[in-house]
Protein backbone atom coordinates (compact mmCIF):
# COMPACT_ATOMS: atom_id res chain seq x y z
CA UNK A 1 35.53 190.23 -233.29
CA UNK A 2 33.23 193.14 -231.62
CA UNK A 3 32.10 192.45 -227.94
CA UNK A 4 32.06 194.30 -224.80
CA UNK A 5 32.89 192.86 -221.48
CA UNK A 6 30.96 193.55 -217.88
CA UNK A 7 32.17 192.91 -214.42
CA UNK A 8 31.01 192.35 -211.19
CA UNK A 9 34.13 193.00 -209.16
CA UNK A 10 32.66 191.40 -205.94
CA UNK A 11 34.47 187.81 -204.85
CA UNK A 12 30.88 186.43 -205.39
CA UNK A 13 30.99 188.76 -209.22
CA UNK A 14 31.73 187.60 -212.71
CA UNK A 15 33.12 189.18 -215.98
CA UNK A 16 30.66 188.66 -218.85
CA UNK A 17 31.84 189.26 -222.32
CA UNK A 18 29.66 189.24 -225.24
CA UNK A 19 30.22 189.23 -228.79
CA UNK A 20 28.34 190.16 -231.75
CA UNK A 21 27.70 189.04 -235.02
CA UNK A 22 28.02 191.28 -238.63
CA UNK A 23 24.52 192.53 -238.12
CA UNK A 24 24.92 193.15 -234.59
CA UNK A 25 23.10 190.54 -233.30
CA UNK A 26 24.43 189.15 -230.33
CA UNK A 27 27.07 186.30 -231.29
CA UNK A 28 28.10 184.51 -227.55
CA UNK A 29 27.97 184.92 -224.33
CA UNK A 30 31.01 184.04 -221.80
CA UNK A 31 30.86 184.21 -218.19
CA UNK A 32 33.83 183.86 -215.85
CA UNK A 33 33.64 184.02 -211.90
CA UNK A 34 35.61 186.28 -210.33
CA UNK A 35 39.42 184.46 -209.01
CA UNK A 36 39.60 184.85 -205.58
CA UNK A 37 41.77 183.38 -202.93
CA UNK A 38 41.39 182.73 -199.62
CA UNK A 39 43.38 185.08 -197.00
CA UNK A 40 44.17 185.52 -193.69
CA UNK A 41 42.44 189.18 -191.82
CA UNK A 42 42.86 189.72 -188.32
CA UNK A 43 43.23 185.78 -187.35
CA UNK A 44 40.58 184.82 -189.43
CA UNK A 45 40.28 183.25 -192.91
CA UNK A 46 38.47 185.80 -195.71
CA UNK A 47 38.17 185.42 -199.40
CA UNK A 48 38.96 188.08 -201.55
CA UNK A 49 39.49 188.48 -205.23
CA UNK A 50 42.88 186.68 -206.62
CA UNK A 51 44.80 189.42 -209.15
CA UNK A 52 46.93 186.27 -210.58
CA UNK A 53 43.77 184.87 -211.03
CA UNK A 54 42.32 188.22 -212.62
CA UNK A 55 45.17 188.58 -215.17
CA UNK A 56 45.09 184.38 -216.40
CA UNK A 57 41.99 185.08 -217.26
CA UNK A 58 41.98 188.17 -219.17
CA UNK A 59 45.26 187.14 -220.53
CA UNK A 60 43.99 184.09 -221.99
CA UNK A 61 40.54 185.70 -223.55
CA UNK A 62 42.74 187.65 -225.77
CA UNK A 63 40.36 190.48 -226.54
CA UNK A 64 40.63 192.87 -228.82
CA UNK A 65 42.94 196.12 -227.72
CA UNK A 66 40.30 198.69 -226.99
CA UNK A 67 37.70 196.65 -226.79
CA UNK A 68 34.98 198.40 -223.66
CA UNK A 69 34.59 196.62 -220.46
CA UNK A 70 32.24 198.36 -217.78
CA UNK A 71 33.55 198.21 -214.64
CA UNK A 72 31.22 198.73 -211.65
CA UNK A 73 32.34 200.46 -208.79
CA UNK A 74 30.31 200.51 -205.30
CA UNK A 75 30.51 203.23 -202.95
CA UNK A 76 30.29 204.19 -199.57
CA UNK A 77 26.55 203.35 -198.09
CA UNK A 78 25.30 203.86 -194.17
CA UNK A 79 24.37 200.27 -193.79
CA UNK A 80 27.96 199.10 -195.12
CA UNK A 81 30.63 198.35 -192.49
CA UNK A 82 33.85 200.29 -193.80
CA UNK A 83 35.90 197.55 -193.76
CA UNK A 84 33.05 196.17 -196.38
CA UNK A 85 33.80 199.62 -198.52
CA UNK A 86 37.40 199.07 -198.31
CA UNK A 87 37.03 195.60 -199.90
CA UNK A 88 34.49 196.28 -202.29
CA UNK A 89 37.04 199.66 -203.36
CA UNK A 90 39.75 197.40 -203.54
CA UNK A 91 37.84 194.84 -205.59
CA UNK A 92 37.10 197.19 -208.17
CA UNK A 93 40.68 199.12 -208.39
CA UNK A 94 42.64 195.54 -209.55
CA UNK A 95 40.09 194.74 -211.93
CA UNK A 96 40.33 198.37 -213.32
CA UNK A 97 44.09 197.68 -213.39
CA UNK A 98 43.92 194.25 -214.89
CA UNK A 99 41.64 195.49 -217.57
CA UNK A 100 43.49 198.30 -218.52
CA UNK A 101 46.94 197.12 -218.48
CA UNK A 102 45.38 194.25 -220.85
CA UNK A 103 44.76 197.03 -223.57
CA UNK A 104 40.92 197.24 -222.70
CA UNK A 105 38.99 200.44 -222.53
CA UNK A 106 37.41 200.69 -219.38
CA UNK A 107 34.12 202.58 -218.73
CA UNK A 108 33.63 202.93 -214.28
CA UNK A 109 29.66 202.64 -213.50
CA UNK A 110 28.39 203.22 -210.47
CA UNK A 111 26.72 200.39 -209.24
CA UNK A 112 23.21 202.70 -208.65
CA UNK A 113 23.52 204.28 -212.21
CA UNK A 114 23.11 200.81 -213.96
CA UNK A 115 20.18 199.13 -211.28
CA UNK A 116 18.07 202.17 -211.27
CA UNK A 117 18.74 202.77 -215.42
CA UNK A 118 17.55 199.26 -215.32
CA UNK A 119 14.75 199.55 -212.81
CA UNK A 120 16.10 196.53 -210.91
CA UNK A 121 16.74 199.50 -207.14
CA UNK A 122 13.33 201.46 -206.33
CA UNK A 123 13.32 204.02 -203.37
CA UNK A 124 12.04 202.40 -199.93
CA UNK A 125 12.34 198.81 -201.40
CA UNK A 126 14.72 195.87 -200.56
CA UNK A 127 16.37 194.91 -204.11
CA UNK A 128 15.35 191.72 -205.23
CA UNK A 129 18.80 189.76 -206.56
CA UNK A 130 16.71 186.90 -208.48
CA UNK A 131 15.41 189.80 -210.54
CA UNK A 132 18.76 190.47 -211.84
CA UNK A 133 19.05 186.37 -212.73
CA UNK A 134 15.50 186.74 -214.33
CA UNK A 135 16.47 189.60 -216.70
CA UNK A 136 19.77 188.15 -217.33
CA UNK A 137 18.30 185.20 -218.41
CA UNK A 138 14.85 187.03 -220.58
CA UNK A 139 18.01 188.55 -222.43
CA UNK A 140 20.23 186.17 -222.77
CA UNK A 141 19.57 182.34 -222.45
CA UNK A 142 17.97 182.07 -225.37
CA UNK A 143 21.92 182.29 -226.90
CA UNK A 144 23.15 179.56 -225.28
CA UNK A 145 21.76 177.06 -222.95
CA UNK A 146 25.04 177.43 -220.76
CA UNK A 147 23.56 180.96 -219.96
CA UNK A 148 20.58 179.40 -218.25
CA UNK A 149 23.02 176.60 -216.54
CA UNK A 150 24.63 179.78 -215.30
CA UNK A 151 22.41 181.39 -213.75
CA UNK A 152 20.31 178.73 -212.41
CA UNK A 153 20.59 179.23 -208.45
CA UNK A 154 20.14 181.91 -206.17
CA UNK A 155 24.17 183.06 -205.81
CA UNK A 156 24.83 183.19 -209.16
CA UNK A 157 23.11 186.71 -209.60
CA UNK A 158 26.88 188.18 -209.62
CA UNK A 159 27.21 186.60 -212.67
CA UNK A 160 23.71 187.93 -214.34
CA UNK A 161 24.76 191.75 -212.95
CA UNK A 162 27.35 191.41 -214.84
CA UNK A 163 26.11 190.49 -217.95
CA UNK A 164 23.46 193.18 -217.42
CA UNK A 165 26.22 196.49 -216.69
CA UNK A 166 27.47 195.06 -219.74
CA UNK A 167 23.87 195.65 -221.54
CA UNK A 168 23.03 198.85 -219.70
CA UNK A 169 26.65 200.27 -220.72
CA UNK A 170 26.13 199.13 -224.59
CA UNK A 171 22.60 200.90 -224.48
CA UNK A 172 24.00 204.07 -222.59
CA UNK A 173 26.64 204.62 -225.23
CA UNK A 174 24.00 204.94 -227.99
CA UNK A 175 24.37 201.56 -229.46
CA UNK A 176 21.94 200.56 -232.36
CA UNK A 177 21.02 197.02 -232.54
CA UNK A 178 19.54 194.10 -231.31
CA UNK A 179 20.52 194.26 -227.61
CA UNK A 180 19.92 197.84 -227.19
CA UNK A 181 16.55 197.61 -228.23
CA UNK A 182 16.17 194.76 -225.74
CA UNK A 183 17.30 197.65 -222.82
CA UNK A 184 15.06 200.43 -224.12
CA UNK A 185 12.07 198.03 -224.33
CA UNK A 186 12.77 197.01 -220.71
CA UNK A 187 12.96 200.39 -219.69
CA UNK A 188 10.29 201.84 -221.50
CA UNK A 189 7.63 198.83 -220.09
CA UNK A 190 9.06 199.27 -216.75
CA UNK A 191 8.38 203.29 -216.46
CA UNK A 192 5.30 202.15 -217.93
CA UNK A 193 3.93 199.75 -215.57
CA UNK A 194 4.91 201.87 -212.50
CA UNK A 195 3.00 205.29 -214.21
CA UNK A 196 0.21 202.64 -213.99
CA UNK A 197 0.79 201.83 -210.33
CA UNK A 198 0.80 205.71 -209.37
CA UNK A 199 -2.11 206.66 -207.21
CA UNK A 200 -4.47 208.89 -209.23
CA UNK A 201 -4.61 212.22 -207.40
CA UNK A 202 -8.03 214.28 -207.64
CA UNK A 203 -8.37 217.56 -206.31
C-alpha cells in the first residue's frame, strides 16, 4: 500500500492519510480527529491532545514502516498568548513522537510554508478557514462521499488542513501523478488570478 499521512496537531486537528492506487491515482481517503482529553490548568478544565489516544490510533492503522507523514508545526506569532505557543509546541512534539516511534517518516512543515504554497494566507488579510474545507473538498470528495460528510461544518476545517499539508507535502517532494497535478493547477490559477487583480501601473 503507498499513502502519505497529514496532521493537524491542534486538539481541534486531524490526521489524514491517503492512499493510492497502481497508477497513482488517489485510492482512499481516512480522516481521524485528533484524541484529546480533558485536563485540569490552573483550576480550570482545558482540553488538550490525548498521547494514549495518539498511539491507538496510529497503532491500529498499521502503516507501512517509512511511510511520510507531514507534520505541521506552528510557531511563535505576536497576536498568540505564549501559553497558546506552548500548547500548540507541545501538540506538535507528541505527534512527532508518536509518528516516529510508529516507524513513520516524518517531514515538519511550517504551518505558513504550506497556506501560502497553497495560497489559502495573503499579506494584510484575515485567513478564511472555510477556504481550507472548500479546497479540501474540490480535491477530495469526489473519492468518497464520507469526505464531504467530513467536512461539512464550519469546525471541521482541522480536518481539511490536514488533508491539504498532506497534498502540499506530496507536491513539494516532486511527486508525479494525479494529485500533484491537482496542487500545481491550484497554484498556477491562483498566481494567475491575483497577476490579474494587480493594479496596472503607468508611468
Amino acid at each position: 500500500m503507498r499513502c502519505i499521512v497529514g496532521c493537524d496537531p491542534d486538539v481541534g486537528g486531524a490526521l489524514a492519510v491517503i492512499t493510492f492506487d497502481d497508477v497513482g491515482n488517489v485510492d482512499t481517503v481516512m480522516i481521524f480527529d485528533c484524541p484529546t482529553k480533558p485536563v485540569d490548568v490552573n483550576g480550570k478544565a482545558r482540553t488538550r491532545v490525548c498521547v494514549d489516544g495518539m498511539v491507538k490510533l496510529v497503532r491500529e492503522l498499521d502503516l507501512p514502516a517509512g511511510t511520510v507523514a507531514h507534520l505541521e508545526v506552528g510557531g511563535g506569532r505576536s497576536l498568540y498568548a505564549s501559553q497558546s505557543c506552548f500548547v500548540q509546541g507541545a501538540a506538535s512534539g507528541q505527534w512527532l513522537g508518536v509518528l516516529v516511534s510508529h516507524g513513520l517518516d516524518v517531514r515538519l512543515v511550517p504551518a505558513s510554508t504550506w497556506k501560502w504554497a497553497l495560497k489559502l494566507a495573503r499579506r494584510g488579510q484575515m485567513r478564511d478557514k472555510n477556504a481550507s474545507r472548500e479546497l479540501a473538498k474540490r480535491w477530495f470528495a469526489n473519492e468518497s462521499n464520507q469526505v464531504a460528510d467530513a467536512l461539512k461544518r464550519v469546525k471541521d476545517h482541522g480536518r481539511a488542513e490536514a488533508l491539504l499539508i498532506a497534498a502540499h507535502g506530496h507536491w513539494a517532494e516532486g511527486r508525479d501523478d494525479t494529485l500533484s497535478t491537482l496542487v500545481k493547477v491550484h497554484i498556477t490559477m491562483a498566481e494567475l488570478r491575483r497577476a490579474c487583480e494587480a493594479p496596472i501601473v503607468i508611468d
